[in-house]
Every structure is written in structure tokens, then in C-alpha cells.
Protein backbone atom coordinates (compact mmCIF):
# COMPACT_ATOMS: atom_id res chain seq x y z
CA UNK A 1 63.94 -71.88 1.73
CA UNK A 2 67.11 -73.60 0.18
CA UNK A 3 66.25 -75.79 -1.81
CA UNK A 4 64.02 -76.49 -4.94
CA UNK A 5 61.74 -79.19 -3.05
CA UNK A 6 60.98 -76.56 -0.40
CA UNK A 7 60.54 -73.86 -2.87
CA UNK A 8 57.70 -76.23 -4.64
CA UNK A 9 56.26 -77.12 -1.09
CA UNK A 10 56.20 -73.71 0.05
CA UNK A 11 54.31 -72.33 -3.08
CA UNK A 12 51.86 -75.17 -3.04
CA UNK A 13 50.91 -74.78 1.02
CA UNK A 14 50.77 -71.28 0.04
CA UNK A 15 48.35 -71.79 -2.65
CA UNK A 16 46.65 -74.32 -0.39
CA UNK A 17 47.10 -76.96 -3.04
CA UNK A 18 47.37 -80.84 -1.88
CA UNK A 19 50.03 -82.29 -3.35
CA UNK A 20 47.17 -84.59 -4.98
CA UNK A 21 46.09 -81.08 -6.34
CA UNK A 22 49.58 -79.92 -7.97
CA UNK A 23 50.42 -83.34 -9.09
CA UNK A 24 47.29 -83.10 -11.38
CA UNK A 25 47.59 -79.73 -12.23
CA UNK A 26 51.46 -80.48 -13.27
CA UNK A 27 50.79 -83.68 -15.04
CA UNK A 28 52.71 -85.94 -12.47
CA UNK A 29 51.98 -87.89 -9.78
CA UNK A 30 52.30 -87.73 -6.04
CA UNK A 31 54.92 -90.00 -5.99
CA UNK A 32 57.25 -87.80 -8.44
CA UNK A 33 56.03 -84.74 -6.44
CA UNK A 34 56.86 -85.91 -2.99
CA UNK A 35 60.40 -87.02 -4.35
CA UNK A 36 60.88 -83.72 -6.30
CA UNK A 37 59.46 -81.97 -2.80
CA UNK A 38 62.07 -83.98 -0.07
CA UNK A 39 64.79 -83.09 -2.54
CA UNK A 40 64.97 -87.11 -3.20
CA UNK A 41 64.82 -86.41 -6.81
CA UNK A 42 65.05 -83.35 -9.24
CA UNK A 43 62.45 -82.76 -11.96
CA UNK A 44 63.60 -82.88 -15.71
CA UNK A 45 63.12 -79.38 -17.37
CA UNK A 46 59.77 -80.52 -18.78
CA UNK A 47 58.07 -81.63 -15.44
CA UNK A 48 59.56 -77.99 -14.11
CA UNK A 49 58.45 -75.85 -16.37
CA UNK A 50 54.77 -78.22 -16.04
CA UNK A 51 55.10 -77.19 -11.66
CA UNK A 52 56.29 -73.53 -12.85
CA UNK A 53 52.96 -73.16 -14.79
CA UNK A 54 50.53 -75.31 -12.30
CA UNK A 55 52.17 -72.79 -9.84
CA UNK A 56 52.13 -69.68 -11.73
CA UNK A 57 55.48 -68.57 -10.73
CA UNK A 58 58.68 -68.65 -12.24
CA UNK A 59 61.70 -71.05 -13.25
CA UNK A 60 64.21 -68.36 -11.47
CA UNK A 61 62.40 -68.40 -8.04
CA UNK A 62 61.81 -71.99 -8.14
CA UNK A 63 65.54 -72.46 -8.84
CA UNK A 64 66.79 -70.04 -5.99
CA UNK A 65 67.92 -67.35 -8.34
CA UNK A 66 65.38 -64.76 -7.16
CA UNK A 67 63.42 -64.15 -4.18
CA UNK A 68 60.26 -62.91 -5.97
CA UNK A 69 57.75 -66.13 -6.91
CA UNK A 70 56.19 -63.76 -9.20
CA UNK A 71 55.84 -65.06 -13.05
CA UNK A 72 58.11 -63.31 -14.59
CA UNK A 73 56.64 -60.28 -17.32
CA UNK A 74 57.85 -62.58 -20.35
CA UNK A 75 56.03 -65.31 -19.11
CA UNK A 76 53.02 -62.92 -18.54
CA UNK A 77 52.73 -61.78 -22.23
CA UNK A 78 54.05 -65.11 -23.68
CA UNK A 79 50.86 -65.88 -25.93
CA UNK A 80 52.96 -68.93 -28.28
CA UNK A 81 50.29 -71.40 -27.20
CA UNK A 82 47.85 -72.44 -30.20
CA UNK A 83 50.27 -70.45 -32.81
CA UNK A 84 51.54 -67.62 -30.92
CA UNK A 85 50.45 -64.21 -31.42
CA UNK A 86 51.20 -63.66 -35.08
CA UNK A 87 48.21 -65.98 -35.72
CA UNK A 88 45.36 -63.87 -33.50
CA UNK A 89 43.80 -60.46 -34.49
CA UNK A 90 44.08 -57.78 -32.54
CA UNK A 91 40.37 -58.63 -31.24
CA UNK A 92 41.22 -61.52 -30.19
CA UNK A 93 44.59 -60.25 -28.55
CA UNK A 94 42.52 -57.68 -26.28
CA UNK A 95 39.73 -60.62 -25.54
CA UNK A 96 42.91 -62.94 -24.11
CA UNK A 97 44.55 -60.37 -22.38
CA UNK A 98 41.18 -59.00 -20.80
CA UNK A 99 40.02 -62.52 -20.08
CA UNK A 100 43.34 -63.70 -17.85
CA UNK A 101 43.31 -60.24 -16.19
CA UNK A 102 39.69 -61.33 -14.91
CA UNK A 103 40.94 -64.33 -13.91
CA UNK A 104 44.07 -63.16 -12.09
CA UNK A 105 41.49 -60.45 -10.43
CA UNK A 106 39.02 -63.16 -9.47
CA UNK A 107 42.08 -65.52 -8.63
CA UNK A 108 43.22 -63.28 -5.86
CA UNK A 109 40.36 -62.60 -4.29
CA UNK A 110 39.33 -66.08 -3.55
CA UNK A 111 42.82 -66.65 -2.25
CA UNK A 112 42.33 -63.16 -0.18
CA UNK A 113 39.04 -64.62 1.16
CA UNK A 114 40.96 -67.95 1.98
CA UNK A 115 43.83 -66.05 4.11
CA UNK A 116 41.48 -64.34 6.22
CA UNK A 117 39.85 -67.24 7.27
């Protein structure tokens, strides 16, 4: 995998997302996607970092500057949505964090379940 486009395609077959699926998730549409996957167009930094998220990978493996699709450990404790973490309380901290490792945990198994089909 070269390319950006087959970086994107190869993440989404892996995630067995349509590109219907990742077009919605990244706030595009199929068109954009399918020119963004065939390398026809590249995505402004906005619409990447919106496929980085839908993907939950990273900017650097999307890019070709790492082999390792894994988000990267800022991303992972980047709380700056609604405020950042200045505004929460340490409750509320420890609810986040244990919510999204539930859903990480329940995440992978459902995509476990849909490899060994």
C-alpha cells in the first residue's frame, strides 16, 4: 500500500465499512471518497483528519509515514472536545476514560467475531 487512496480503502475493507458507511461516518460523500480512494483527488486536511477519526487510525499511517494504523497515544488521551480536560472533574475524567475503554473492548470483539466468520 502506496498510496493514501489505498491506505483509506484498505482500512475501510478491513473494518468492513462500505464506502456508503465511511462517507457518513466522515461527513463526505461517496463521490469525494471514491476520488480520495483511486488517488483522483486528495482530501483537504479537514476531510482527513474527519476519515482519520471515522477510521480510528492515524494521520501518519494514512499518509505513509508509519506502518502501524494504530491511533496514535496523543490522539488516544486527546479529551479537547466539549472544552478539553481542564473543564471535567476528575469523576468525570475516569467515567470517559472507562467508558471508551468499554467501547474499544466491545469494539474488538465484534470485529473478532466478524473475522472468524
Amino acid at each position: 500500500m502506496h498510496t493514501l487512496g489505498d491506505r483509506i480503502k484498505h482500512l475501510r475493507e478491513l473494518k468492513n465499512l462500505t464506502q456508503k458507511d465511511l462517507a457518513s461516518r466522515a461527513d463526505l460523500t461517496t463521490v469525494q471518497l471514491s476520488r480520495y480512494e483511486t488517488n483522483d483527488r486528495k482530501p483537504d486536511p479537514e476531510s482527513l483528519r474527519r476519515i482519520v477519526d471515522a477510521l480510528d487510525t492515524n494521520g501518519d499511517y494514512l499518509l505513509g509515514r508509519t506502518s502501524d494504523p494504530s491511533p496514535t497515544e496523543e490522539m488516544q488521551a486527546s479529551m479537547s472536545f466539549y472544552g478539553g480536560p481542564e473543564s471535567y472533574t476528575p469523576d468525570e475524567i475516569a467515567m470517559m476514560e472507562a467508558a471508551l475503554k468499554a467501547y474499544r473492548e466491545q469494539k474488538k470483539k465484534l470485529l473478532d467475531n466478524q473475522s472468524d466468520k
